[in-house]
N, C-alpha and C. Protein backbone atom coordinates (compact mmCIF):
# COMPACT_ATOMS: atom_id res chain seq x y z
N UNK A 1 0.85 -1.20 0.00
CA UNK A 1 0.00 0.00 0.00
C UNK A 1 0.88 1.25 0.00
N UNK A 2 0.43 2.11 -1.09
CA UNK A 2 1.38 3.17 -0.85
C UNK A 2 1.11 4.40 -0.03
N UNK A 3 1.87 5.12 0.40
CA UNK A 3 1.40 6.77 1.20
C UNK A 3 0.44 7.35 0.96
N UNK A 4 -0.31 7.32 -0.44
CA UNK A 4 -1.58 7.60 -0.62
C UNK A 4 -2.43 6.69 -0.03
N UNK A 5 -2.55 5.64 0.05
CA UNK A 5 -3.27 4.64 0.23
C UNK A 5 -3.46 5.08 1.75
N UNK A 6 -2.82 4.62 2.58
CA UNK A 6 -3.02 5.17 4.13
C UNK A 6 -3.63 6.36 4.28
N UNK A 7 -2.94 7.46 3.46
CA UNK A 7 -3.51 8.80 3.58
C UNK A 7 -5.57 8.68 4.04
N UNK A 8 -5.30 7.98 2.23
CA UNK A 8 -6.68 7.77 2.19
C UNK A 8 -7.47 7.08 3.29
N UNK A 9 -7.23 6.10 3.53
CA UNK A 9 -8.01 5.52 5.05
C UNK A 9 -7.56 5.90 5.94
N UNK A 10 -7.21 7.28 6.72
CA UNK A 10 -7.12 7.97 7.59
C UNK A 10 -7.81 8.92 7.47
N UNK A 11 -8.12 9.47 5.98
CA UNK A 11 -9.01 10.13 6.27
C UNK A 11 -10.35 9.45 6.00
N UNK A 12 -11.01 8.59 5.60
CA UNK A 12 -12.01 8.20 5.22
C UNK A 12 -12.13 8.31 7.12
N UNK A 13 -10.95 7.55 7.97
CA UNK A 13 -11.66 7.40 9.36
C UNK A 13 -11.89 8.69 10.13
N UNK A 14 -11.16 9.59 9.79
CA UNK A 14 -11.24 10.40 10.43
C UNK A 14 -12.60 11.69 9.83
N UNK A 15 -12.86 11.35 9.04
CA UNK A 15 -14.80 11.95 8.35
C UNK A 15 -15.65 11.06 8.75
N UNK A 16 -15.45 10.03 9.42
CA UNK A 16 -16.80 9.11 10.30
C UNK A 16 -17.31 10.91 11.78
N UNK A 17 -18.68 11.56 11.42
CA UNK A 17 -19.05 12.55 11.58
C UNK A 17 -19.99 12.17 13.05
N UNK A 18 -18.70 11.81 14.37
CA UNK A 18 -19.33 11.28 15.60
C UNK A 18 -20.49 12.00 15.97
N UNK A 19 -20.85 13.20 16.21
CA UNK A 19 -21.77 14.58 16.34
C UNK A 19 -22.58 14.30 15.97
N UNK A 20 -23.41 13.76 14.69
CA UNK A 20 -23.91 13.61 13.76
C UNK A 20 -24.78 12.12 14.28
N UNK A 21 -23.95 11.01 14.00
CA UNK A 21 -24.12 9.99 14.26
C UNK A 21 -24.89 9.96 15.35
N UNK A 22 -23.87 10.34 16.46
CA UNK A 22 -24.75 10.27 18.35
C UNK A 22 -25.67 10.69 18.92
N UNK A 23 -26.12 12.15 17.79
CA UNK A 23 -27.45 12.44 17.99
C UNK A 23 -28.48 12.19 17.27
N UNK A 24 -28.03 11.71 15.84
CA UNK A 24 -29.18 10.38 15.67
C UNK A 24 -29.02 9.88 16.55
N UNK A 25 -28.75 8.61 17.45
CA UNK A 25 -28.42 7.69 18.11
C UNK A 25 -29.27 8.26 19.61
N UNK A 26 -29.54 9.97 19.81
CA UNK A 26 -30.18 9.91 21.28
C UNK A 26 -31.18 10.76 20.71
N UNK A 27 -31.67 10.97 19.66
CA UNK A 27 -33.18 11.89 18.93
C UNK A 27 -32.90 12.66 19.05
N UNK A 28 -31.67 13.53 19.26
CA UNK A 28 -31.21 15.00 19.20
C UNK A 28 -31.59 15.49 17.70
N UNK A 29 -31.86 17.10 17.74
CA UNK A 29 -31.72 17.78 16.58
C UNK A 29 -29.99 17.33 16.17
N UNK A 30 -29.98 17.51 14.73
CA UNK A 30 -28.11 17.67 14.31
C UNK A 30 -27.60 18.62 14.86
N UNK A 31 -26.95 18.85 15.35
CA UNK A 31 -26.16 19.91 15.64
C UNK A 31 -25.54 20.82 14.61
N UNK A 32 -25.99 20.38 13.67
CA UNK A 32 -25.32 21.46 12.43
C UNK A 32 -26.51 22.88 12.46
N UNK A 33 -27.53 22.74 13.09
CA UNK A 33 -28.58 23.27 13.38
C UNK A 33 -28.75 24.22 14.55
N UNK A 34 -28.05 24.34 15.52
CA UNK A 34 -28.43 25.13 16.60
C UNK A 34 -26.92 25.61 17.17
N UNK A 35 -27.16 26.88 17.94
CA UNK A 35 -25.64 27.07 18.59
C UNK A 35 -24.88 27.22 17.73
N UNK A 36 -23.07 26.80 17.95
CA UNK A 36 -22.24 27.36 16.63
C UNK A 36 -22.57 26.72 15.52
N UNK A 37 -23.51 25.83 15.31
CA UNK A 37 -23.43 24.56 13.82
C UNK A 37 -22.17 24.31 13.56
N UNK A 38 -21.42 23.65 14.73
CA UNK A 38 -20.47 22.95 14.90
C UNK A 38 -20.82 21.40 14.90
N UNK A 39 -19.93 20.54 14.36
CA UNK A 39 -20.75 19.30 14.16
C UNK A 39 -19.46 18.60 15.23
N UNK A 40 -19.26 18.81 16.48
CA UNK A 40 -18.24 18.86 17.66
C UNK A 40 -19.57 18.42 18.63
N UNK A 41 -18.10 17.95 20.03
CA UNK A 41 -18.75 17.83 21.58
C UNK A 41 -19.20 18.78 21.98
N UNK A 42 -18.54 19.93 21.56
CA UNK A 42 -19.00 21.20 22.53
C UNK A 42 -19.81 21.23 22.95
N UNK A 43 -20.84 21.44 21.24
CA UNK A 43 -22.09 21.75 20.80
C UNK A 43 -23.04 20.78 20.90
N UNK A 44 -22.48 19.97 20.55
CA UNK A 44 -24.11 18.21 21.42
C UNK A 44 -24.16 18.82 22.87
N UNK A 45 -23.01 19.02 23.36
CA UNK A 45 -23.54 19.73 24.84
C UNK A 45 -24.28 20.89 24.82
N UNK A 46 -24.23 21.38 24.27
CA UNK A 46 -25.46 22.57 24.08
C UNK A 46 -26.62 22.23 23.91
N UNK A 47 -26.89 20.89 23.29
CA UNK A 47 -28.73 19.90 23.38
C UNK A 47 -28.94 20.23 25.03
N UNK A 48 -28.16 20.26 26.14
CA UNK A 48 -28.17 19.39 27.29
C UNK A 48 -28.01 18.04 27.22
N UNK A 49 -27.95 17.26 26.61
CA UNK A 49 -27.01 16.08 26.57
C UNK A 49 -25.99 15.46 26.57
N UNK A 50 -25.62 15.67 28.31
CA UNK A 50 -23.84 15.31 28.51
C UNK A 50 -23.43 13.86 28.31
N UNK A 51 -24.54 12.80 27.92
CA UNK A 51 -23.88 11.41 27.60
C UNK A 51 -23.42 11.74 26.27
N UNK A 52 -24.47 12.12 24.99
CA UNK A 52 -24.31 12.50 23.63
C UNK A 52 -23.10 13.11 23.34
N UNK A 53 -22.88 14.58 24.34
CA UNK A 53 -21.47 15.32 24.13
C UNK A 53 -19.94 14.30 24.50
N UNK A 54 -20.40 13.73 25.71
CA UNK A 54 -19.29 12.45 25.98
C UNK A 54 -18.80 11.13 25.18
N UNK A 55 -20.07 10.74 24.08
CA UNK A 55 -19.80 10.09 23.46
C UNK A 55 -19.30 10.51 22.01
N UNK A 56 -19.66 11.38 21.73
CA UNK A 56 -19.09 12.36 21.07
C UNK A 56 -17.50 12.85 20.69
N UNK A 57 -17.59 13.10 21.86
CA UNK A 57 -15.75 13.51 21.97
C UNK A 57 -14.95 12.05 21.92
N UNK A 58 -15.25 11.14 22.99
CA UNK A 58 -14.84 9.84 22.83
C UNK A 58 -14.75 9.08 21.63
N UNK A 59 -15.56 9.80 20.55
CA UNK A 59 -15.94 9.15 19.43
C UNK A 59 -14.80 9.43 18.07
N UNK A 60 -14.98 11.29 18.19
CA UNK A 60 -13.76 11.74 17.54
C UNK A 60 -11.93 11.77 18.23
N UNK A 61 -12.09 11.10 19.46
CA UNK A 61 -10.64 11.53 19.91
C UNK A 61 -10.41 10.07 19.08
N UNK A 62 -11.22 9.09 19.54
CA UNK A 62 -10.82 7.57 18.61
C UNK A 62 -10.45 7.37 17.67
N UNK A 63 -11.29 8.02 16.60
CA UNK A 63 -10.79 7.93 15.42
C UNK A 63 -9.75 8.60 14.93
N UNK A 64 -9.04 9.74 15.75
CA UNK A 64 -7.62 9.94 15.65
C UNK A 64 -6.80 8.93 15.78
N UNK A 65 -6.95 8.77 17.38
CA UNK A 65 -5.74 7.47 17.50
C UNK A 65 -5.96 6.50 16.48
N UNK A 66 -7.33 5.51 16.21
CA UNK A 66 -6.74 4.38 15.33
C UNK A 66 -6.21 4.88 14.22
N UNK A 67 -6.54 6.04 13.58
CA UNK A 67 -6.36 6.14 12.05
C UNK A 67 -4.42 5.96 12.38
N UNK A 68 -3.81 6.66 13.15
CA UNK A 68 -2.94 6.29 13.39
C UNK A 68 -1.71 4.97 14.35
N UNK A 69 -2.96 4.20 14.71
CA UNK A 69 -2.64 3.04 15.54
C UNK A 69 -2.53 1.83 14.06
N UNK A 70 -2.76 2.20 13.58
CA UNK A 70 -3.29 1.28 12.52
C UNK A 70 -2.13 1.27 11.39
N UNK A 71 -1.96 2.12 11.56
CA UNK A 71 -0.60 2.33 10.25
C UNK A 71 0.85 2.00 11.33
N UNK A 72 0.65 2.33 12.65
CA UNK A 72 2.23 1.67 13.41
C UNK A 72 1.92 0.42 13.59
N UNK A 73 0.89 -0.65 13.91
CA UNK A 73 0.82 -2.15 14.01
C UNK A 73 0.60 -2.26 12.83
N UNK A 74 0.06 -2.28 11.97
CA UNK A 74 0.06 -2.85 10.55
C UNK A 74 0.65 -2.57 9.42
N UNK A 75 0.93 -1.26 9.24
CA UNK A 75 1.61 -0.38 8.10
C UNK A 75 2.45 -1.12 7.90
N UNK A 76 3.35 -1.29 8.55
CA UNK A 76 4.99 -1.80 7.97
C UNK A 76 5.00 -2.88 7.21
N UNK A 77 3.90 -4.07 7.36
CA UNK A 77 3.71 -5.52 6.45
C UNK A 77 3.29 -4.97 5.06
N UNK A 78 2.46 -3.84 5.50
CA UNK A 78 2.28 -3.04 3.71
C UNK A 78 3.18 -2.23 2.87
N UNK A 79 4.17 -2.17 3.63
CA UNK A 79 5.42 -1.32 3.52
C UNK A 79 5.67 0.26 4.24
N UNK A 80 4.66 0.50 4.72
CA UNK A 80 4.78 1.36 5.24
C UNK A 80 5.92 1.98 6.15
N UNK A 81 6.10 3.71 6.21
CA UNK A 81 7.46 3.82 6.16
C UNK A 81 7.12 5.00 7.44
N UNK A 82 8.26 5.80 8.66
CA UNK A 82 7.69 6.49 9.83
C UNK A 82 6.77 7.66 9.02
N UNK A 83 6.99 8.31 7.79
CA UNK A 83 6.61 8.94 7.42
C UNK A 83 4.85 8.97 7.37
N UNK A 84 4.42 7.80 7.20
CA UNK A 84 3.17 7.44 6.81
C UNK A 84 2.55 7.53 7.72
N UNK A 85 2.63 7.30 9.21
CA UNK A 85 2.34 7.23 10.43
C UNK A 85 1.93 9.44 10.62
N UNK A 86 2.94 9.76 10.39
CA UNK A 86 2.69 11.19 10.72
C UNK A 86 1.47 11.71 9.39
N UNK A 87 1.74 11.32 8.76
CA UNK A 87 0.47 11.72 7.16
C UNK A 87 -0.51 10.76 7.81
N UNK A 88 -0.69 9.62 8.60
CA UNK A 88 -2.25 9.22 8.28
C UNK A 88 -2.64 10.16 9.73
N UNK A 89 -1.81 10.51 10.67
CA UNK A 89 -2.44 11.18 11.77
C UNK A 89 -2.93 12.86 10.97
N UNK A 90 -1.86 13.48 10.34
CA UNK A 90 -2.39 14.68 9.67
C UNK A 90 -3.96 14.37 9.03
N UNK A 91 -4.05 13.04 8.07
CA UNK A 91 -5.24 13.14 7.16
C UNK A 91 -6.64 12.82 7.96
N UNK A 92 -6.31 11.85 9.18
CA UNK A 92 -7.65 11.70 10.14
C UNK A 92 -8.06 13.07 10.31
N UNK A 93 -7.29 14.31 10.94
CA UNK A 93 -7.36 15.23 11.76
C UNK A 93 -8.35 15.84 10.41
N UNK A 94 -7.70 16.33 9.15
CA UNK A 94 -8.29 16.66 7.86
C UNK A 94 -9.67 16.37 7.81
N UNK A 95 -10.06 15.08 7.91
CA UNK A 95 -11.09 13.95 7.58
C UNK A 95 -12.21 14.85 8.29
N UNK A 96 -11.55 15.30 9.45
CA UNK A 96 -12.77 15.76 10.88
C UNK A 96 -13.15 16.60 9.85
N UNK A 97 -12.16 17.99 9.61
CA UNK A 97 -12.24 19.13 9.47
C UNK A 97 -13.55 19.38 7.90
N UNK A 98 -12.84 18.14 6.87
CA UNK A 98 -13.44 18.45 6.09
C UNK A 98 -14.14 16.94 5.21
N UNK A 99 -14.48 16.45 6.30
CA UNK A 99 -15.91 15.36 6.01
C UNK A 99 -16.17 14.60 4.92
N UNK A 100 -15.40 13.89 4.02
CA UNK A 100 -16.24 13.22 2.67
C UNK A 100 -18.02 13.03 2.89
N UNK A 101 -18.46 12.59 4.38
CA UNK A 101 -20.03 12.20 5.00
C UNK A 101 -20.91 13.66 4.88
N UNK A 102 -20.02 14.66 4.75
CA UNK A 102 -20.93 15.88 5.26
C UNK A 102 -20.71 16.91 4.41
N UNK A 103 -20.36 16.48 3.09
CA UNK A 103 -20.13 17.24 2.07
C UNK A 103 -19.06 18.17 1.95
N UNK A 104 -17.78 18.14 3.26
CA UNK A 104 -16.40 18.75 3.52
C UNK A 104 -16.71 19.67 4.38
N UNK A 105 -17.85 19.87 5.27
CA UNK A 105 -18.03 20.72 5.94
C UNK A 105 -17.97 20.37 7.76
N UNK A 106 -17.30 19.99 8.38
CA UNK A 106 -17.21 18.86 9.37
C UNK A 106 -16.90 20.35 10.90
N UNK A 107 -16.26 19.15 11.86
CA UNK A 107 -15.95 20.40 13.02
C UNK A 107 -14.55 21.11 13.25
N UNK A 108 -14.40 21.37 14.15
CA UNK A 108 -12.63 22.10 14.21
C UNK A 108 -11.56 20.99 14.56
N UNK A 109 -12.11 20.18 15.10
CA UNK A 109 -11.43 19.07 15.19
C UNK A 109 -10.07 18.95 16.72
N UNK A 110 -10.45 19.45 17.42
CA UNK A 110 -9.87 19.65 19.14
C UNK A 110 -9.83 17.78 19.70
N UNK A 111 -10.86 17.00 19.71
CA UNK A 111 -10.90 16.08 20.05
C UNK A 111 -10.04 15.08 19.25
N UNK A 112 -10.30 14.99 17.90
CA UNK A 112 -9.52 14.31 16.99
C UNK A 112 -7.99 14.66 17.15
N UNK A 113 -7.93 16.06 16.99
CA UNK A 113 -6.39 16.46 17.21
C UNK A 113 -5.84 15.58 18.65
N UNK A 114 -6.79 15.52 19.62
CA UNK A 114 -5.83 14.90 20.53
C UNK A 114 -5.68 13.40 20.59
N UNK A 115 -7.16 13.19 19.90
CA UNK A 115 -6.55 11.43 19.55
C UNK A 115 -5.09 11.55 18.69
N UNK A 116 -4.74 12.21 18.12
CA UNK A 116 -3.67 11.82 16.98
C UNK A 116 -2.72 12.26 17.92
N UNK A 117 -2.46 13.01 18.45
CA UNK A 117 -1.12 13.38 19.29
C UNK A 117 -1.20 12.09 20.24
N UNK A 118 -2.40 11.89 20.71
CA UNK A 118 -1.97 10.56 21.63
C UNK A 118 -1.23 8.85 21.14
N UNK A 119 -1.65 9.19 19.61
CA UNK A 119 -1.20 8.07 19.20
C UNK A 119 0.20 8.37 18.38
N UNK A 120 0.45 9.47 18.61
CA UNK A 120 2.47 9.65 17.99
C UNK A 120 2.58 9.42 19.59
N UNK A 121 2.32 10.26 20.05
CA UNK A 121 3.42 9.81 21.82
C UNK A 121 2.31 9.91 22.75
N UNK A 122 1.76 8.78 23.63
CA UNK A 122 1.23 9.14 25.22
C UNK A 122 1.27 10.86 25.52
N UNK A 123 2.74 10.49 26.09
CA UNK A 123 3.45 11.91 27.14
C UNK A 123 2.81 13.60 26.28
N UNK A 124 3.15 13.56 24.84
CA UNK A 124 2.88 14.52 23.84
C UNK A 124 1.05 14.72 24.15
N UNK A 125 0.35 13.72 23.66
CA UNK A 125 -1.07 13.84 23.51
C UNK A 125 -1.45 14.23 25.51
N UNK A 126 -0.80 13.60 26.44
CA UNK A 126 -1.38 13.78 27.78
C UNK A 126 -1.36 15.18 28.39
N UNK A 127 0.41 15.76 27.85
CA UNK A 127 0.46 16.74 28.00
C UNK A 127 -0.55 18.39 27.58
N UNK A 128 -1.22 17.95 26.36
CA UNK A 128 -1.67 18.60 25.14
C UNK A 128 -2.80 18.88 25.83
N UNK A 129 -3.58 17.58 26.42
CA UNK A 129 -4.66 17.48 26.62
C UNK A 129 -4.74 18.67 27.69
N UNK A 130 -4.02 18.16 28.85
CA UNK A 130 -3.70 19.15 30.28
C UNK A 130 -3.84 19.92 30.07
N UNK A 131 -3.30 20.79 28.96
CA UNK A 131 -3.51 22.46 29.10
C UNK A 131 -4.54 22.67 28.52
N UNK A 132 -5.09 21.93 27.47
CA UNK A 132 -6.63 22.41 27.48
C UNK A 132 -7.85 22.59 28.39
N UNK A 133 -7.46 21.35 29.03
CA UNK A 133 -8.43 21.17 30.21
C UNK A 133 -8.15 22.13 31.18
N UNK A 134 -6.87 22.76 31.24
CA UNK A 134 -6.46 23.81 32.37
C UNK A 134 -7.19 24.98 32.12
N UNK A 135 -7.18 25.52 30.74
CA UNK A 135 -7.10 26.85 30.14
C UNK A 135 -9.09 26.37 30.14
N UNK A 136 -9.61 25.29 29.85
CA UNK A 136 -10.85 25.35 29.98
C UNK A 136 -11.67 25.39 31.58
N UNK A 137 -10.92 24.75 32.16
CA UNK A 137 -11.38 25.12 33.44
C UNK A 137 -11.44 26.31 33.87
N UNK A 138 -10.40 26.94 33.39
CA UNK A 138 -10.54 28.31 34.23
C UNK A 138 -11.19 29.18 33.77
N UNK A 139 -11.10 29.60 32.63
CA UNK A 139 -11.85 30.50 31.83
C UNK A 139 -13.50 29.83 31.29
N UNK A 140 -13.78 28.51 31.03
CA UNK A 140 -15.41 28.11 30.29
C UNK A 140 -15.28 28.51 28.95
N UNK A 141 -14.11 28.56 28.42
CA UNK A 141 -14.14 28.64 26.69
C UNK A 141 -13.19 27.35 26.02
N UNK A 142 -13.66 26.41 25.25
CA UNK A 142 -13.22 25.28 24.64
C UNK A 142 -12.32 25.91 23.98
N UNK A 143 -13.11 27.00 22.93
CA UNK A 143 -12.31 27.43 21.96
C UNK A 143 -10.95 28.14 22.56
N UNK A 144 -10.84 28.69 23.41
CA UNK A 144 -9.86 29.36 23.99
C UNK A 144 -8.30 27.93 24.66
N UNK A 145 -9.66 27.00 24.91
CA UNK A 145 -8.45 26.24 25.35
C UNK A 145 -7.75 25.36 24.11
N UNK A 146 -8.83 25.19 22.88
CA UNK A 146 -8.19 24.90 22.04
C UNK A 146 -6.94 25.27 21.35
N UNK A 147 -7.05 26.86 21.37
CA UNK A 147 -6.19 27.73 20.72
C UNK A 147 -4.65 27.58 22.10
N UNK A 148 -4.61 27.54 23.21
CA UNK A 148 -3.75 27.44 23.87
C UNK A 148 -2.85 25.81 23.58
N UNK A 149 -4.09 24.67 23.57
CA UNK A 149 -3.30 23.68 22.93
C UNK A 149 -2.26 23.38 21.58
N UNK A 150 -3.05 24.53 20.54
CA UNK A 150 -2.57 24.73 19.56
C UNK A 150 -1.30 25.28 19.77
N UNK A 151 -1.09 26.15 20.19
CA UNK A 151 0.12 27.02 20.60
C UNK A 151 1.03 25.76 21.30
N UNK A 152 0.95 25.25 22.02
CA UNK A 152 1.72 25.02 22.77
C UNK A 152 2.23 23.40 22.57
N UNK A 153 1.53 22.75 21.69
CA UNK A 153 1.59 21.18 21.40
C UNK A 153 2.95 20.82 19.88
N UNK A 154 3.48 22.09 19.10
CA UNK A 154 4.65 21.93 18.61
C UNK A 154 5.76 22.18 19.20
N UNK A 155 5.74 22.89 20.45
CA UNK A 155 6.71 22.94 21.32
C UNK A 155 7.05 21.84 22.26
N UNK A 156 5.63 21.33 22.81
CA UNK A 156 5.67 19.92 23.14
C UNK A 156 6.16 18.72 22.60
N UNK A 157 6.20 18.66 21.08
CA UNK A 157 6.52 17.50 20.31
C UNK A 157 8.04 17.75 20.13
N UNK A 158 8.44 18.95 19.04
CA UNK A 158 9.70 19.35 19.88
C UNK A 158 10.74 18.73 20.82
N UNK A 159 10.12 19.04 21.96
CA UNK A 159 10.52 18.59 23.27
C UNK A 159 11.20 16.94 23.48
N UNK A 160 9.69 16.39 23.15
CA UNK A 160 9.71 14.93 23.56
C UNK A 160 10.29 14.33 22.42
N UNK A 161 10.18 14.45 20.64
CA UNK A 161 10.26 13.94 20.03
C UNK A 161 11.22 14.33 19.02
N UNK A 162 11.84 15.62 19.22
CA UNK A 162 12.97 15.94 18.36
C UNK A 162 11.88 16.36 16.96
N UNK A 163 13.07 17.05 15.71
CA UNK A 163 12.46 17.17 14.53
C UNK A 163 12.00 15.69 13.71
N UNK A 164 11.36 16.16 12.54
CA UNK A 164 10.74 14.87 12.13
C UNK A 164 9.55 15.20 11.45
N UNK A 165 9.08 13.99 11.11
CA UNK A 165 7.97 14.07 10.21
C UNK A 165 6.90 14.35 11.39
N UNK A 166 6.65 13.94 11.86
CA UNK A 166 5.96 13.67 13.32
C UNK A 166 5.77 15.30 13.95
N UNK A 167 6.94 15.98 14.24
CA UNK A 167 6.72 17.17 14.14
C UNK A 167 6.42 18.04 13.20
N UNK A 168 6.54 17.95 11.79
CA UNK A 168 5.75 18.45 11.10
C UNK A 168 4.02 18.66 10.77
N UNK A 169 4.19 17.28 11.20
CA UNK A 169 2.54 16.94 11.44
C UNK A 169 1.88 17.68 12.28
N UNK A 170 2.32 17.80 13.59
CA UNK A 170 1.92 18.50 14.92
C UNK A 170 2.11 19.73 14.38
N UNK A 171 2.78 19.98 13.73
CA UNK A 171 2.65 21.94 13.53
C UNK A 171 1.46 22.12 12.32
N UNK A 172 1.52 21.34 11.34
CA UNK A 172 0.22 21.59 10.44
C UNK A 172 -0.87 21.42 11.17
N UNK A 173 -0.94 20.63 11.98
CA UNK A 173 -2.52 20.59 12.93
C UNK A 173 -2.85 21.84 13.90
N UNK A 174 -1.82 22.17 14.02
CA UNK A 174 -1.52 23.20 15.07
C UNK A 174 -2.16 24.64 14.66
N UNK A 175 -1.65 24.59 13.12
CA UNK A 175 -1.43 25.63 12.61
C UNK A 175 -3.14 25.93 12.18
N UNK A 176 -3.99 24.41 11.55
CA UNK A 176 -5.18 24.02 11.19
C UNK A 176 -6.24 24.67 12.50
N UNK A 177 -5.48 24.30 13.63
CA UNK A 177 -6.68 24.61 15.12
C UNK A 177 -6.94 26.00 15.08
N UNK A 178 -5.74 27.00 15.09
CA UNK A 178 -5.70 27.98 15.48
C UNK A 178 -6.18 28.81 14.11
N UNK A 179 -6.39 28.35 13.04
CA UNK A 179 -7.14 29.23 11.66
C UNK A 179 -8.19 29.06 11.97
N UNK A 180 -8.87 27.88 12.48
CA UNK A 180 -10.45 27.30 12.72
C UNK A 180 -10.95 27.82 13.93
N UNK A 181 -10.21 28.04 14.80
CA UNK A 181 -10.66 28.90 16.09
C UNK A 181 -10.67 30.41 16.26
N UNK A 182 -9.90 31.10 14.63
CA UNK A 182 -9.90 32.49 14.61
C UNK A 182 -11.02 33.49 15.24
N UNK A 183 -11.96 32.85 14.77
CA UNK A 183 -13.15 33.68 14.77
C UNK A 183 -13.63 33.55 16.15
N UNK A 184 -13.41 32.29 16.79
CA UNK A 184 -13.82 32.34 18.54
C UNK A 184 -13.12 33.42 18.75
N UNK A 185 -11.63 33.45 18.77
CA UNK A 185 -11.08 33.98 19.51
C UNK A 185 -11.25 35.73 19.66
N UNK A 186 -12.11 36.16 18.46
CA UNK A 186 -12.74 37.55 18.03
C UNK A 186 -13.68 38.08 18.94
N UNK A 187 -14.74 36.56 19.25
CA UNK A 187 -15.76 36.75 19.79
C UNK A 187 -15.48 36.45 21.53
N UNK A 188 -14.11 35.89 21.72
CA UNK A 188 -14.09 36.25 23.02
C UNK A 188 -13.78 37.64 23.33
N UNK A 189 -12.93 38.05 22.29
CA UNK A 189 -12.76 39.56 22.94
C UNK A 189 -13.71 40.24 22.69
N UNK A 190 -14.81 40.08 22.06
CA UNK A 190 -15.95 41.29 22.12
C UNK A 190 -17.05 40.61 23.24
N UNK A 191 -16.64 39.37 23.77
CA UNK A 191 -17.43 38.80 25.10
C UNK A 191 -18.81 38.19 24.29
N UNK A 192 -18.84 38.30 23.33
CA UNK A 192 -20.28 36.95 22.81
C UNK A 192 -19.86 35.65 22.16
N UNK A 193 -18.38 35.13 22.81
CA UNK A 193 -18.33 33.40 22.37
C UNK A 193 -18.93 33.35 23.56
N UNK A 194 -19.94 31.91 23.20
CA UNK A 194 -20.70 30.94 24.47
C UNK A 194 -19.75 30.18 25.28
N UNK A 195 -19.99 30.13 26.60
CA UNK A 195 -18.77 28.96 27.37
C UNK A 195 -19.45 27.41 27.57
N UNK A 196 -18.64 26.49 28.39
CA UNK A 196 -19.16 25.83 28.23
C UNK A 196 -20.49 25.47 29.27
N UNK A 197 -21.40 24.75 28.81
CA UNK A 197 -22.57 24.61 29.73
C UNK A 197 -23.72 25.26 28.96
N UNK A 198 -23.36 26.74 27.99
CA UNK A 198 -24.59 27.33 27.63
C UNK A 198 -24.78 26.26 26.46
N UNK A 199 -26.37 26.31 26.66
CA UNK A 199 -27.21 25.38 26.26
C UNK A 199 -27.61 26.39 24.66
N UNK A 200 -28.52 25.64 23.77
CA UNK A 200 -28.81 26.12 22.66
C UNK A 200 -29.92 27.50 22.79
């Protein structure tokens, strides 16, 4: 199988549209429909449905990691090379962003991004996670903590993992969060992004 080939089924996994799916799955409106028409956890949490939003996130952080679990246990019998490993984690993350299921119109992809960092390194993805959850705790803005993960998760890889394909990857995703979160970050400073908890 060649580098395209993986590409391709990383992203086919990473456009499986969890948001979508889970609220079919609990009679929710789509979420492409209410609140940001984000097709994300955030926003299923905005139904009031914290199992839906939980399964949700659980749903897209997954399909990060396998798209990339899948190419380090199996890739190599197909020939696969380290390179391929960092491209199928880039193309899952893609997949979120821009959906083959949803006509390329998908979510920002925060959850997915951290499945894929978790599956280049534990330490990288645990770390990543932490400061989101820090920067979200304190403040009640996802998007805000997204954009801090962004910032701070090529310095992390960096760190743990030296240069590389792997770090290249982490900076295109990086670079992907923080274009897709522009516009939160507008609306925090004029104080009308929603935090988390507000409902639709």
């Amino acid at each position: 199988m060649t580098t395209l080939g993986f590409a391709i089924l990383a992203y086919l996994i990473g456009s499986i549209p969890f948001a979508v799916v889970t609220s079919r799955l609990f009679g929710l409106d789509d979420p492409r429909n209410y609140g940001s028409g984000n097709p994300g956890a955030t926003n299923v949490l905005r139904s009031g449905n914290k199992l839906a939003a939980l399964l949700t996130l659980l749903g897209d952080a997954a399909k990060g990691w396998l798209a990339v679990f899948l190419v380090q246990q199996f890739g190599p019998a197909y020939g696969a090379q380290p390179q391929d490993v960092a491209m199928a984690g880039f193309a899952a993350f893609f997949g979120h962003l821009h959906p083959i299921f949803l006509n390329f119109k998908g979510g920002k992809g925060v959850a997915t991004a951290a499945g894929v960092l978790l599956g280049f390194n534990l330490w990288l993805g645990l770390a990543t996670i932490a400061i989101w959850v820090a920067v979200v705790w304190f403040f009640r803005y996802s998007s805000l903590g997204a954009i801090a993960a962004a910032i701070t998760a090529p310095i992390l890889a960096l760190a743990l993992l030296g240069s590389g394909d792997v770090l290249t990857a982490v900076f295109c995703i990086a670079l992907l969060l923080y274009w897709r979160h522009s516009e939160n970050l507008q609306r925090i400073r004029a104080g009308t992004e929603p935090k988390i908890g507000d409902k639709k």
